[in-house]
PDB file of N, CA and C in Angstrom:
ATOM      1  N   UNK A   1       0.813  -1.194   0.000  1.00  0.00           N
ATOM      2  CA  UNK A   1       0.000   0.000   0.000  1.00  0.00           C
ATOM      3  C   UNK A   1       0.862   1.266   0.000  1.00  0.00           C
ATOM      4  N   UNK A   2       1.898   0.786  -0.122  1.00  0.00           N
ATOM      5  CA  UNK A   2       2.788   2.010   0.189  1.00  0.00           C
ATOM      6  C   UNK A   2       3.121   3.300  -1.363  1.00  0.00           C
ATOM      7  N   UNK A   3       3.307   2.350  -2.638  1.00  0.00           N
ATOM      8  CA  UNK A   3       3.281   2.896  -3.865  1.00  0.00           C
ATOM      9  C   UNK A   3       1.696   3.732  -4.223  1.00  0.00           C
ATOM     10  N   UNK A   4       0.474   3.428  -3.542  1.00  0.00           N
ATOM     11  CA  UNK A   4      -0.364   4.638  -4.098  1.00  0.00           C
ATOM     12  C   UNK A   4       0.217   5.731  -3.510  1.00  0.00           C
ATOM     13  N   UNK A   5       0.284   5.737  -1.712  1.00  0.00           N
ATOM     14  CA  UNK A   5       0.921   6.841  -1.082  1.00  0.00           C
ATOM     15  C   UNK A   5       1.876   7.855  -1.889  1.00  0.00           C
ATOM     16  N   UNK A   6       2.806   6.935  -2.497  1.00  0.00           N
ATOM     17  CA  UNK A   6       4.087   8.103  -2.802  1.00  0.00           C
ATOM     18  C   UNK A   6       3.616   8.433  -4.501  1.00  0.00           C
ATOM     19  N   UNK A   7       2.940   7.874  -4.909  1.00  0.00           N
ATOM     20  CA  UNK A   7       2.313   8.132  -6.068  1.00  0.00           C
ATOM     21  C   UNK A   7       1.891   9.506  -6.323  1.00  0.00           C
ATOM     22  N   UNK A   8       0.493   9.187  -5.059  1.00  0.00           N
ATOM     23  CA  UNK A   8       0.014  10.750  -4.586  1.00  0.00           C
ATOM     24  C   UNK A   8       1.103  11.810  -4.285  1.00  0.00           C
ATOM     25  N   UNK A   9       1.760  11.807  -3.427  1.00  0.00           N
ATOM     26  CA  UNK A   9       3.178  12.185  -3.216  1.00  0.00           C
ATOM     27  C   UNK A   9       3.604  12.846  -3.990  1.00  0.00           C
ATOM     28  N   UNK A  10       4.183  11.951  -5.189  1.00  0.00           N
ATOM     29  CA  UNK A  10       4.652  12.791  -6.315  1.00  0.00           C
ATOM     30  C   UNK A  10       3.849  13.610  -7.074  1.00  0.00           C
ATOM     31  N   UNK A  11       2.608  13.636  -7.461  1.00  0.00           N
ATOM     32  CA  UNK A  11       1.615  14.277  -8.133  1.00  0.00           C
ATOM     33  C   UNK A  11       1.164  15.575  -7.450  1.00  0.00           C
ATOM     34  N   UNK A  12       1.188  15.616  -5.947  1.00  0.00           N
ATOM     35  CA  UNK A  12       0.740  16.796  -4.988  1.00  0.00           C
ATOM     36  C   UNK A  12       1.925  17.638  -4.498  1.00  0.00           C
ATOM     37  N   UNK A  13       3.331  16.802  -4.579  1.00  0.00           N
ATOM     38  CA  UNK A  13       4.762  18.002  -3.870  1.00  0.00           C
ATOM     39  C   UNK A  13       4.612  19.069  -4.318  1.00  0.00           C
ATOM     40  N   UNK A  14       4.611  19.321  -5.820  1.00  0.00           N
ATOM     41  CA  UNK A  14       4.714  20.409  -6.555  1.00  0.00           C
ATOM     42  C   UNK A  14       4.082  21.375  -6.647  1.00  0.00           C
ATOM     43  N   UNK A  15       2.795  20.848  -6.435  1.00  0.00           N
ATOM     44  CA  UNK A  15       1.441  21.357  -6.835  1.00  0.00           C
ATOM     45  C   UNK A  15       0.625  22.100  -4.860  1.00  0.00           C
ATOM     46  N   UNK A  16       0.536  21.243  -4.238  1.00  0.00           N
ATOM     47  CA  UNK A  16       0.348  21.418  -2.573  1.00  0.00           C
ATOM     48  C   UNK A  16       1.316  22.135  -1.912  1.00  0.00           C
ATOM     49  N   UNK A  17       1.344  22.870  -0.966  1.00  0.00           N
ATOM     50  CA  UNK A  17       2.304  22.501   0.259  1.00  0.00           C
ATOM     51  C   UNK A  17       2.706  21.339   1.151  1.00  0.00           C
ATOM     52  N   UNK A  18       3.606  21.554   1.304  1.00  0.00           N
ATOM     53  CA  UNK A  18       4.767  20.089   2.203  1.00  0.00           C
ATOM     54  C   UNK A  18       3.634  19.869   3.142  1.00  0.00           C
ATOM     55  N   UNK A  19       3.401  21.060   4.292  1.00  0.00           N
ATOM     56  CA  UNK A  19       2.771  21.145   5.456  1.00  0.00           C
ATOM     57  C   UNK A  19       1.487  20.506   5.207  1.00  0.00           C
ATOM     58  N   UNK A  20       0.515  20.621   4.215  1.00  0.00           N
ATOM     59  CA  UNK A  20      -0.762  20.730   4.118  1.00  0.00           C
ATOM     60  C   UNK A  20      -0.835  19.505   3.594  1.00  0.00           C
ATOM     61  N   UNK A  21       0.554  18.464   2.708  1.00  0.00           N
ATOM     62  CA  UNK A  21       0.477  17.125   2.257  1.00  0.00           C
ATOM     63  C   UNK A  21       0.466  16.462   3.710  1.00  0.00           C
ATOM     64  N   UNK A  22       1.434  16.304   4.517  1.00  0.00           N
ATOM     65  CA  UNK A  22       1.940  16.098   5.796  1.00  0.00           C
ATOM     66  C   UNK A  22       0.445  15.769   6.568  1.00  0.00           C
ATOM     67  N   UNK A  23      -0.106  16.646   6.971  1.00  0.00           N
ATOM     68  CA  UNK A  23      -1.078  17.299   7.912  1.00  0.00           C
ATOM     69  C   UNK A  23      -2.487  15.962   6.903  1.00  0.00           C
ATOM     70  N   UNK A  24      -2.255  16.444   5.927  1.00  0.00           N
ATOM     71  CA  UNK A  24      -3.437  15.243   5.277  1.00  0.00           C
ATOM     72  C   UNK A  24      -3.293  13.944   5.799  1.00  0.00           C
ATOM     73  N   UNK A  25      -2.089  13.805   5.248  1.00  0.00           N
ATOM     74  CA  UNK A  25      -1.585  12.062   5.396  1.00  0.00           C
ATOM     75  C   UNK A  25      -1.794  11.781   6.923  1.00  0.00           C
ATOM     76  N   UNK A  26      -1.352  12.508   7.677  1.00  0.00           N
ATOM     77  CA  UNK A  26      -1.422  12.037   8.900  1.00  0.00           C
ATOM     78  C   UNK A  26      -2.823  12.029   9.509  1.00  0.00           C
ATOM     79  N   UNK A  27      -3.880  13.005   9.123  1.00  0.00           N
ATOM     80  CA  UNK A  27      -5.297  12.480   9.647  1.00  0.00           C
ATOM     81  C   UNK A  27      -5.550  11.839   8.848  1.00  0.00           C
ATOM     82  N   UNK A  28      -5.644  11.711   7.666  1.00  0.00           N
ATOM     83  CA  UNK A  28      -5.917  10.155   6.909  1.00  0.00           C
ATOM     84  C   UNK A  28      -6.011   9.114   8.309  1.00  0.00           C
ATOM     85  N   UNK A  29      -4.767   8.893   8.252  1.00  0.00           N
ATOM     86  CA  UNK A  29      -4.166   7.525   8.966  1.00  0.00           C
ATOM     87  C   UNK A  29      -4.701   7.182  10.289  1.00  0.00           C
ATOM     88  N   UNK A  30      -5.039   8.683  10.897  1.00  0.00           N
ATOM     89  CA  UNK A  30      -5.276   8.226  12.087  1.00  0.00           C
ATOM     90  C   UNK A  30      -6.693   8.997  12.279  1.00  0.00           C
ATOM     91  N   UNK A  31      -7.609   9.067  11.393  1.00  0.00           N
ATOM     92  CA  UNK A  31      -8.872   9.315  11.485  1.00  0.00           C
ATOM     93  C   UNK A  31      -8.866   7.634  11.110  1.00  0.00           C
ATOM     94  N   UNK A  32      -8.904   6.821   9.825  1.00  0.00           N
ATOM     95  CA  UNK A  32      -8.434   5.493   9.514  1.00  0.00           C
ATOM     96  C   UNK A  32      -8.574   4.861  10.387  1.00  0.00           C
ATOM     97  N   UNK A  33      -7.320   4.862  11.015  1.00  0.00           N
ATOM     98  CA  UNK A  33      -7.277   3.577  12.385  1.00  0.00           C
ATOM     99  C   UNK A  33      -7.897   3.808  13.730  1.00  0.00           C
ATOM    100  N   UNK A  34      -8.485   5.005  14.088  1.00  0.00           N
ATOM    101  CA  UNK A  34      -9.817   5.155  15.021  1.00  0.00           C
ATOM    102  C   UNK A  34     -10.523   4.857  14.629  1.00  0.00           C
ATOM    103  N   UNK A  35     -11.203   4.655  13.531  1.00  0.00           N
ATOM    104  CA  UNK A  35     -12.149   4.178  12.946  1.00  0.00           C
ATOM    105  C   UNK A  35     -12.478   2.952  13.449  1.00  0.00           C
ATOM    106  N   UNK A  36     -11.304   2.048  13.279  1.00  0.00           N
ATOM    107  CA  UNK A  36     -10.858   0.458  13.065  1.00  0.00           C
ATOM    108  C   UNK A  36     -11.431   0.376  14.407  1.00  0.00           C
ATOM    109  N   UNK A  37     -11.445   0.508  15.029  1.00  0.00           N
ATOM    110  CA  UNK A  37     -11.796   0.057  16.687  1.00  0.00           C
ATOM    111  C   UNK A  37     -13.395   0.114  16.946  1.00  0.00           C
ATOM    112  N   UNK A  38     -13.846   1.160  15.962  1.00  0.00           N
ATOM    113  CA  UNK A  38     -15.696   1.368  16.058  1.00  0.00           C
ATOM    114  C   UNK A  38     -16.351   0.284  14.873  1.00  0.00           C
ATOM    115  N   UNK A  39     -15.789  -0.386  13.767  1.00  0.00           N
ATOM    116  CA  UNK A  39     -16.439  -0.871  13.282  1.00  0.00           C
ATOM    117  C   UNK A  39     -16.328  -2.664  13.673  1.00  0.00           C
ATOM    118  N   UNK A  40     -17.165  -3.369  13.259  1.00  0.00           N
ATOM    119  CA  UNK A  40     -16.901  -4.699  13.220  1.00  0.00           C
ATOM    120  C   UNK A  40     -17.022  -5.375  11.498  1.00  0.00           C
ATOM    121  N   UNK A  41     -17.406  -4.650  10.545  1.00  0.00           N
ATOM    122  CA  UNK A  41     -17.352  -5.667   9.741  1.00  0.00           C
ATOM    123  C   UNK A  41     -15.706  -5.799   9.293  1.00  0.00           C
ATOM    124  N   UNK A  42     -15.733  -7.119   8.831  1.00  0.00           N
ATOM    125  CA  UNK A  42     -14.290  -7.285   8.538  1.00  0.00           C
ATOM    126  C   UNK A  42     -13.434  -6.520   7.416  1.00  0.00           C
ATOM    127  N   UNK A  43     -14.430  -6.947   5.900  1.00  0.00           N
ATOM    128  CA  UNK A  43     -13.926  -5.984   5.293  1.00  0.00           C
ATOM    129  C   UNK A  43     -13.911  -4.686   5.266  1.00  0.00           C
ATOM    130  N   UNK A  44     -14.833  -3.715   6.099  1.00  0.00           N
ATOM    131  CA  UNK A  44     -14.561  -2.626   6.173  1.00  0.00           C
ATOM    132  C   UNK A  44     -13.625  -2.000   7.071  1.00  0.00           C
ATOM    133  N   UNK A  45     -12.921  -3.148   7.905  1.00  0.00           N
ATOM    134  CA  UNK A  45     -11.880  -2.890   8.678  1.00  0.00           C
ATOM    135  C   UNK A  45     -10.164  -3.065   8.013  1.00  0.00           C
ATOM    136  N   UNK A  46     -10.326  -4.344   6.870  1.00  0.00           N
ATOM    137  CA  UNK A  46      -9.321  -4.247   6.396  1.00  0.00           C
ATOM    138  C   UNK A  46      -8.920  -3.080   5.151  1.00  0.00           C
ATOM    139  N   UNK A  47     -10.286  -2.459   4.584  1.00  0.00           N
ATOM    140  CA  UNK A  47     -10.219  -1.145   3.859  1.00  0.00           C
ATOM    141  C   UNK A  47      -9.639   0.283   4.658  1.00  0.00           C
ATOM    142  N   UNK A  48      -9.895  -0.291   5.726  1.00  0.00           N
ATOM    143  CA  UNK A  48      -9.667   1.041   7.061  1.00  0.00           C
ATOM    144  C   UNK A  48      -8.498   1.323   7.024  1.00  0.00           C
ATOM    145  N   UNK A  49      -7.470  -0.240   7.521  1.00  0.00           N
ATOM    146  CA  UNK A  49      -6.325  -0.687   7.663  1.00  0.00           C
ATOM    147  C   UNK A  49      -5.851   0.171   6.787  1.00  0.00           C
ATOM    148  N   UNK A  50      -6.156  -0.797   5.158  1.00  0.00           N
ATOM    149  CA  UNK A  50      -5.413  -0.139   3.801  1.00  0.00           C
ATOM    150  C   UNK A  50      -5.095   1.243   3.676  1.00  0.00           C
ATOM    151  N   UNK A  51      -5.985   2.360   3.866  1.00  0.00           N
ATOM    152  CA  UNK A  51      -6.039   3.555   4.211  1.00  0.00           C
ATOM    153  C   UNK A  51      -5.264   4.210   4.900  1.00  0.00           C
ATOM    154  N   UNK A  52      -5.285   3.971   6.278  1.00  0.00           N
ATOM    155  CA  UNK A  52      -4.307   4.179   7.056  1.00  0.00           C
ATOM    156  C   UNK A  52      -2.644   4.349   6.625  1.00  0.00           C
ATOM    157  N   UNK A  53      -2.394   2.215   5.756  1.00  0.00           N
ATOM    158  CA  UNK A  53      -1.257   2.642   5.413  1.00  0.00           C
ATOM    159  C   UNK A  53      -0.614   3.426   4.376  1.00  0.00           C
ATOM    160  N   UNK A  54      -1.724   3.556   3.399  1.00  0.00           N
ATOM    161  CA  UNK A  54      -1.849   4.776   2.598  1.00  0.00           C
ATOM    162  C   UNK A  54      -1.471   6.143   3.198  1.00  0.00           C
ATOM    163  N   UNK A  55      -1.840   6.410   4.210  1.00  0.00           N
ATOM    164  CA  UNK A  55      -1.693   7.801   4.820  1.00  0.00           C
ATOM    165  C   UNK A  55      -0.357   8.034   5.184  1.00  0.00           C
ATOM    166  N   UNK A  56      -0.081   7.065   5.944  1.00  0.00           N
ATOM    167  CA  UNK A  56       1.390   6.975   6.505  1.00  0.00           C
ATOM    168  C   UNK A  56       2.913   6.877   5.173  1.00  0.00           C
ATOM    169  N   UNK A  57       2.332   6.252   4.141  1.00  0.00           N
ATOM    170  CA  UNK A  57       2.708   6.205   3.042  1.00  0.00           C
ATOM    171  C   UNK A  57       3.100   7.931   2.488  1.00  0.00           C
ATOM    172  N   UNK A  58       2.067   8.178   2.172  1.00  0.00           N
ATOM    173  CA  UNK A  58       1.849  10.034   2.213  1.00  0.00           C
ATOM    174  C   UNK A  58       2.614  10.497   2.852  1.00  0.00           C
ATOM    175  N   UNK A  59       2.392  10.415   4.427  1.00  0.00           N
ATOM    176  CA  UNK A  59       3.468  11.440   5.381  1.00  0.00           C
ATOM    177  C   UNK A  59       4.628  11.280   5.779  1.00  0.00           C
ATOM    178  N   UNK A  60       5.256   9.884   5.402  1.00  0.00           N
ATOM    179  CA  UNK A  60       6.674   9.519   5.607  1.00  0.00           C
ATOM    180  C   UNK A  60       7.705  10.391   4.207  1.00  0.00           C
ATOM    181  N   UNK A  61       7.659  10.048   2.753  1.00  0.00           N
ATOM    182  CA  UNK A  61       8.637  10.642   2.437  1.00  0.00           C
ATOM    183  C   UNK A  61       8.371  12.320   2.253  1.00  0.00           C
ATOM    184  N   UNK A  62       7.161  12.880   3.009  1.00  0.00           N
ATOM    185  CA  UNK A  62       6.877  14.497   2.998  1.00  0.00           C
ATOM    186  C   UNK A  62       7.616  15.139   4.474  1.00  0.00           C
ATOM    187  N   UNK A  63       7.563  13.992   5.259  1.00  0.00           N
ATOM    188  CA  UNK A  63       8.634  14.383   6.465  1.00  0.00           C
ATOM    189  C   UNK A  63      10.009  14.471   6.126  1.00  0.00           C
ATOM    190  N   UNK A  64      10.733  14.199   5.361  1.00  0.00           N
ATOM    191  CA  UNK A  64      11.674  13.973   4.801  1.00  0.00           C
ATOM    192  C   UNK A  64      12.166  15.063   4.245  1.00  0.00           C
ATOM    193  N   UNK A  65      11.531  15.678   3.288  1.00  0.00           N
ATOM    194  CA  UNK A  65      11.202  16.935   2.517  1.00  0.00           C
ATOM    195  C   UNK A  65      11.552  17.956   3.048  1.00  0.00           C
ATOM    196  N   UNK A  66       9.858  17.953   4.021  1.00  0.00           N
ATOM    197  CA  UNK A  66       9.606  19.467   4.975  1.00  0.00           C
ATOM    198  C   UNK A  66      10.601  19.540   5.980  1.00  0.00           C
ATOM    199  N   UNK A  67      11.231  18.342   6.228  1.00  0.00           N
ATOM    200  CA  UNK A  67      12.046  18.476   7.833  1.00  0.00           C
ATOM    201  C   UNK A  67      13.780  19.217   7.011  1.00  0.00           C
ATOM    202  N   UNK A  68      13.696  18.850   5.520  1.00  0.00           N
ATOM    203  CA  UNK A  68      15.176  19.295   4.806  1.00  0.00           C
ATOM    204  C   UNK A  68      14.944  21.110   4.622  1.00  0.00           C
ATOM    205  N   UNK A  69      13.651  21.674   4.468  1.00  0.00           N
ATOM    206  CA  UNK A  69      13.235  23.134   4.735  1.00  0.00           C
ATOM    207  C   UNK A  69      13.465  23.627   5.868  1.00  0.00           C
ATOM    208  N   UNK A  70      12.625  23.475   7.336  1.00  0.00           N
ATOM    209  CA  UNK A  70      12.355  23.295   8.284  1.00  0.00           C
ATOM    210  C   UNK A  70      13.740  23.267   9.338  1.00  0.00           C
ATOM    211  N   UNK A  71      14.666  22.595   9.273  1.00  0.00           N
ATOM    212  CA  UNK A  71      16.195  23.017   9.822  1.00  0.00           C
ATOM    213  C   UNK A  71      16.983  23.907   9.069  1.00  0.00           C
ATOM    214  N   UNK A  72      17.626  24.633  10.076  1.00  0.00           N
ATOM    215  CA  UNK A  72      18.718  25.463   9.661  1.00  0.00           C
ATOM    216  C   UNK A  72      19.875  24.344   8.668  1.00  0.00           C
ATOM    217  N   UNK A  73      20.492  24.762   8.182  1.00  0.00           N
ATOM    218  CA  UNK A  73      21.756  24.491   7.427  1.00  0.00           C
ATOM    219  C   UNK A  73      22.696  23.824   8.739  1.00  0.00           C
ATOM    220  N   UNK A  74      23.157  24.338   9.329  1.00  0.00           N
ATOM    221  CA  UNK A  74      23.910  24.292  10.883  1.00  0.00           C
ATOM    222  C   UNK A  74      23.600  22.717  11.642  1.00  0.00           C
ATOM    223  N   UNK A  75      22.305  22.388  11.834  1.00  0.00           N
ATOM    224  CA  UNK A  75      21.747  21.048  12.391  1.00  0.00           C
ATOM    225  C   UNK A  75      20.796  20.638  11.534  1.00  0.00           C
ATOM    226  N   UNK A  76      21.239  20.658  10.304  1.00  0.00           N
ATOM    227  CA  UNK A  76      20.058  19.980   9.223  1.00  0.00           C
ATOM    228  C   UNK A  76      20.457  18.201   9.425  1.00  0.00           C
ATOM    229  N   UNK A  77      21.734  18.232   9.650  1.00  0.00           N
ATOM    230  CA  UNK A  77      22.225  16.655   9.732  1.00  0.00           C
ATOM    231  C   UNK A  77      21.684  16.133  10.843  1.00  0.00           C
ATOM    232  N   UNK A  78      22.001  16.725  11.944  1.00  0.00           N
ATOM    233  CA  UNK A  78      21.439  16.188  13.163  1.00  0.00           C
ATOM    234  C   UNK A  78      20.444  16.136  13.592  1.00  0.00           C
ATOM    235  N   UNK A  79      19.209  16.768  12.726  1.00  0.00           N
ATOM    236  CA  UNK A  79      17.685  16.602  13.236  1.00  0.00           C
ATOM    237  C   UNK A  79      17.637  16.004  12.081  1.00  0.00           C
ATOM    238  N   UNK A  80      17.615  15.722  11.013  1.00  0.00           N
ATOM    239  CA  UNK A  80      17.433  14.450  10.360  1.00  0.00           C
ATOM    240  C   UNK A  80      17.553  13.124  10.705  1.00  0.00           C
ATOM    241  N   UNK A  81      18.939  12.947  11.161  1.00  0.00           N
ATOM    242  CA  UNK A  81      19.453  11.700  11.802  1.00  0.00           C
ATOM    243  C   UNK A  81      18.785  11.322  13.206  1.00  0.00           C
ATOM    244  N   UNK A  82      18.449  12.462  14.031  1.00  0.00           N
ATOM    245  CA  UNK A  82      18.136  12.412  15.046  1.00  0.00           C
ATOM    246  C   UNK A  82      16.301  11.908  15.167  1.00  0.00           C
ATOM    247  N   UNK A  83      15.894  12.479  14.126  1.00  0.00           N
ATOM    248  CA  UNK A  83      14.496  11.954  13.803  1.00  0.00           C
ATOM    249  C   UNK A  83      14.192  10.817  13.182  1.00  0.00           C
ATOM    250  N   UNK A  84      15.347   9.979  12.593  1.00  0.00           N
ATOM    251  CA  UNK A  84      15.130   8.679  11.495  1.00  0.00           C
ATOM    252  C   UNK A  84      15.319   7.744  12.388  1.00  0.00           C
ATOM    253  N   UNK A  85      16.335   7.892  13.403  1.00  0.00           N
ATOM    254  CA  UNK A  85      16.545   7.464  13.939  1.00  0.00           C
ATOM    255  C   UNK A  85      15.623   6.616  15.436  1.00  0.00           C
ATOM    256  N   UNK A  86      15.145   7.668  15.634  1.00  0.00           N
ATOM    257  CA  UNK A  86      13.421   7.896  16.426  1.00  0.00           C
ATOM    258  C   UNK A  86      12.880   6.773  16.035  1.00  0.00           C
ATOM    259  N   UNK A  87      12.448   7.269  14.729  1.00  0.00           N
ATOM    260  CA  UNK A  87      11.713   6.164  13.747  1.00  0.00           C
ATOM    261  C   UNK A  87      12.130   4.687  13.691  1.00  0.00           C
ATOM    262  N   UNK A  88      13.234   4.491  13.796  1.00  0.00           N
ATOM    263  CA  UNK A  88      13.816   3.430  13.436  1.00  0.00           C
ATOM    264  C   UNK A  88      13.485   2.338  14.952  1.00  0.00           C
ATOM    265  N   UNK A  89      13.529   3.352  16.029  1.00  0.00           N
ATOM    266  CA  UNK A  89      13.605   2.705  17.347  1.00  0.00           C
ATOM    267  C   UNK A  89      11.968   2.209  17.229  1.00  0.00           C
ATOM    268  N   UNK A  90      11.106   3.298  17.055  1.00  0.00           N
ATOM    269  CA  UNK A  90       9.908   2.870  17.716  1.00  0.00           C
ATOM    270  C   UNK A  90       9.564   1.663  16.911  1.00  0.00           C
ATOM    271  N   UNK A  91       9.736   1.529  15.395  1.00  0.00           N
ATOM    272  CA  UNK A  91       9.010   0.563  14.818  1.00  0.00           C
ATOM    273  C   UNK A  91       9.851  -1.194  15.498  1.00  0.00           C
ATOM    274  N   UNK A  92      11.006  -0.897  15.862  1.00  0.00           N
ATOM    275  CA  UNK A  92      11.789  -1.860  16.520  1.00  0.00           C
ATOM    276  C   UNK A  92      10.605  -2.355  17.810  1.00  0.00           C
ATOM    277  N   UNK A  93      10.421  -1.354  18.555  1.00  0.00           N
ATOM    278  CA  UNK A  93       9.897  -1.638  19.901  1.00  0.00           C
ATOM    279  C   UNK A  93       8.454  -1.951  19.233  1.00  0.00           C
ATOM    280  N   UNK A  94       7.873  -1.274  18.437  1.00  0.00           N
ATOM    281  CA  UNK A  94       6.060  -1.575  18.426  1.00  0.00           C
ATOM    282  C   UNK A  94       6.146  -2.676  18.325  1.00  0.00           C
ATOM    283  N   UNK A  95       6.114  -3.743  18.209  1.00  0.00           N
ATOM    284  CA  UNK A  95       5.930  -5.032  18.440  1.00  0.00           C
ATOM    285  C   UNK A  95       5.424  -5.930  19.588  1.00  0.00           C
ATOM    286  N   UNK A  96       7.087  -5.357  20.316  1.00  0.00           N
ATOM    287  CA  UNK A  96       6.791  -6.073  21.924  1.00  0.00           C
ATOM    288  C   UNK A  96       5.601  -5.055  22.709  1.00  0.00           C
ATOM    289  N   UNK A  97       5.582  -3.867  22.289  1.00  0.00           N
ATOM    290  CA  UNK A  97       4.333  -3.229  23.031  1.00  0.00           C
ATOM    291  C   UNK A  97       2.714  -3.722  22.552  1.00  0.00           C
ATOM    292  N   UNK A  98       2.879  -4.145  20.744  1.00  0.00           N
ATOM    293  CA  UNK A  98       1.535  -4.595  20.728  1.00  0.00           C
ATOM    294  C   UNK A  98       1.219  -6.160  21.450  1.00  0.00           C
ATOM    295  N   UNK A  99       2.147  -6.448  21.884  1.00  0.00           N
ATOM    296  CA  UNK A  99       2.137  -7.927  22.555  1.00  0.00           C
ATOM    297  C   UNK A  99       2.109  -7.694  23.728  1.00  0.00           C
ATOM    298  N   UNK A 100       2.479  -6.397  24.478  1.00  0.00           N
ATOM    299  CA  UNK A 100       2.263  -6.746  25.682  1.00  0.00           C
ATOM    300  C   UNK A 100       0.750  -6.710  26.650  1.00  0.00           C
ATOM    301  N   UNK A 101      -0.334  -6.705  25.341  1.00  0.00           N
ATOM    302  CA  UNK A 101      -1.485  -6.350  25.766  1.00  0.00           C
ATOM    303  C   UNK A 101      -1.948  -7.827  26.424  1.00  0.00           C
ATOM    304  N   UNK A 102      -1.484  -8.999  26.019  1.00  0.00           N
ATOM    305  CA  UNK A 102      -1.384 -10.319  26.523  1.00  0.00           C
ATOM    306  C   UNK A 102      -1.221 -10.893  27.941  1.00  0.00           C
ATOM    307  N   UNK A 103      -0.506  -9.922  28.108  1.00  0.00           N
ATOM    308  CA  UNK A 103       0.427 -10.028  29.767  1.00  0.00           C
ATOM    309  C   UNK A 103      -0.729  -9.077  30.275  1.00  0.00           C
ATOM    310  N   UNK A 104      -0.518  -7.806  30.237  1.00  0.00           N
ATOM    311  CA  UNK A 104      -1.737  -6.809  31.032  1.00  0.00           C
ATOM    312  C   UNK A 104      -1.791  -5.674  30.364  1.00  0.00           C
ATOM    313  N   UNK A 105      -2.715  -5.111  30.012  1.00  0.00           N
ATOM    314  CA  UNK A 105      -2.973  -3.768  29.363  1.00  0.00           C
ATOM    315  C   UNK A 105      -2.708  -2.657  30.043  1.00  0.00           C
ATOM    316  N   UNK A 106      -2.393  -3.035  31.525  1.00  0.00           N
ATOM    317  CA  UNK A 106      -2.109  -1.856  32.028  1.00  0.00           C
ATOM    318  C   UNK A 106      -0.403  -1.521  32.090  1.00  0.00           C
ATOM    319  N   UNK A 107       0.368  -2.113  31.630  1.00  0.00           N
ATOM    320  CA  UNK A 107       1.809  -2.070  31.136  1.00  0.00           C
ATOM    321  C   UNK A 107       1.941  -1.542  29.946  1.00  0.00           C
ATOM    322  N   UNK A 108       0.864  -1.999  29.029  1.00  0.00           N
ATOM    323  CA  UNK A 108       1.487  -1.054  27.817  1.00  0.00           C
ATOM    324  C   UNK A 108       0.628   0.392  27.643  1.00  0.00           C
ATOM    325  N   UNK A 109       0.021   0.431  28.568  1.00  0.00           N
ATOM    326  CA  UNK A 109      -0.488   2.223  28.686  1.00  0.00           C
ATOM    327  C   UNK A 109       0.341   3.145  28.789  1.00  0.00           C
ATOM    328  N   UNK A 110       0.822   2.045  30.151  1.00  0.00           N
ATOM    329  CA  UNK A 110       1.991   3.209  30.668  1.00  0.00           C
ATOM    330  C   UNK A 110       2.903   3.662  30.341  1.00  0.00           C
ATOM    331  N   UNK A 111       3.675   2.176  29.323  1.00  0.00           N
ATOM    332  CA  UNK A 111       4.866   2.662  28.410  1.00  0.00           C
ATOM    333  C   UNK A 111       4.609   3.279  27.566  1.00  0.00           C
ATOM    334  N   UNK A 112       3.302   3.533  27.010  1.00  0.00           N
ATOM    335  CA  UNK A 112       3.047   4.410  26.474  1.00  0.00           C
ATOM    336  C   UNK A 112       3.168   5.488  26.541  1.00  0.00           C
ATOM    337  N   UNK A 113       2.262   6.175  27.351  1.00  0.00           N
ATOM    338  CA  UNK A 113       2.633   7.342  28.091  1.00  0.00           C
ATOM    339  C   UNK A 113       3.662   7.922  28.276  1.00  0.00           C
ATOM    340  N   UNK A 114       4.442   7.373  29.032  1.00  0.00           N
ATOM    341  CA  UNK A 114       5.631   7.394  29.321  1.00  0.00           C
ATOM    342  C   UNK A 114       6.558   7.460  28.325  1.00  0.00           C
ATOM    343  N   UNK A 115       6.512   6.787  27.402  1.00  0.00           N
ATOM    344  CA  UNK A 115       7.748   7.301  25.935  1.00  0.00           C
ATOM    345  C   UNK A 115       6.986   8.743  25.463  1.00  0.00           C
ATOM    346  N   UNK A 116       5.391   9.032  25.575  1.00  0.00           N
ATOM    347  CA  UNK A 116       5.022  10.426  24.790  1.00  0.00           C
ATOM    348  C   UNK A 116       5.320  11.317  25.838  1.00  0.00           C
ATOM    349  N   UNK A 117       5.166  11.496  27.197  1.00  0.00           N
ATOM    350  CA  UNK A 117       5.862  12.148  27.688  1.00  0.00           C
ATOM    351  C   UNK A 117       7.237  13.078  27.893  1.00  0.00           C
ATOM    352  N   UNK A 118       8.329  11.871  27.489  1.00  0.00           N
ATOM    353  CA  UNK A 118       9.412  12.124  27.120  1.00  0.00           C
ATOM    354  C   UNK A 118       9.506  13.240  26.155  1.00  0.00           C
TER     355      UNK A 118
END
């Protein structure tokens, strides 16, 4: 699902603002996957899904972009790196957090929390 995303992507950089592609993709995704939790039919949950990763599709290589505007020259390297890097951790960890709903839900709230806090 990821090639419609950057599809769109390429057809809207030029034409949109970074901010206003960004800002789409990301309520896409997560208007999308709130959704997912209110419905029960199946296929309209795996269309939800699809969507979602569509969105995220959208706002990943526009972060990329806007974040190369968005820093000074001075720490353009280091908030790049410093943000991919981010990225790189959480999708590492989402895993053991979506599993830890098994053990008790009240552990992965907190780590929740607790990393958005940070």
């Amino acid at each position: 699902m990821e090639i419609p995303g950057t599809i769109i992507v390429l057809f809207l950089i030029s034409r949109v603002s970074r901010l206003k592609i960004l800002m789409g993709g990301n309520i896409l995704s997560g208007v999308s996957l709130l959704l997912i939790t209110l419905i029960t039919n199946g296929n309209v949950r795996i269309f939800l899904a699809s969507l979602g990763l569509v969105g995220m599709a959208i706002s990943f290589p526009t972060v990329y972009l806007y974040s190369c505007e968005v820093f000074p020259t001075v720490v353009r390297n280091i908030g790049i790196g410093l943000g991919s890097t981010s990225a790189r951790i959480g999708s590492i960890i989402a895993p053991f957090i979506a599993t830890m709903v098994i053990y008790d839900a009240y552990y992965m709230y907190t780590l929740t929390n607790v990393s958005i806090m940070k």
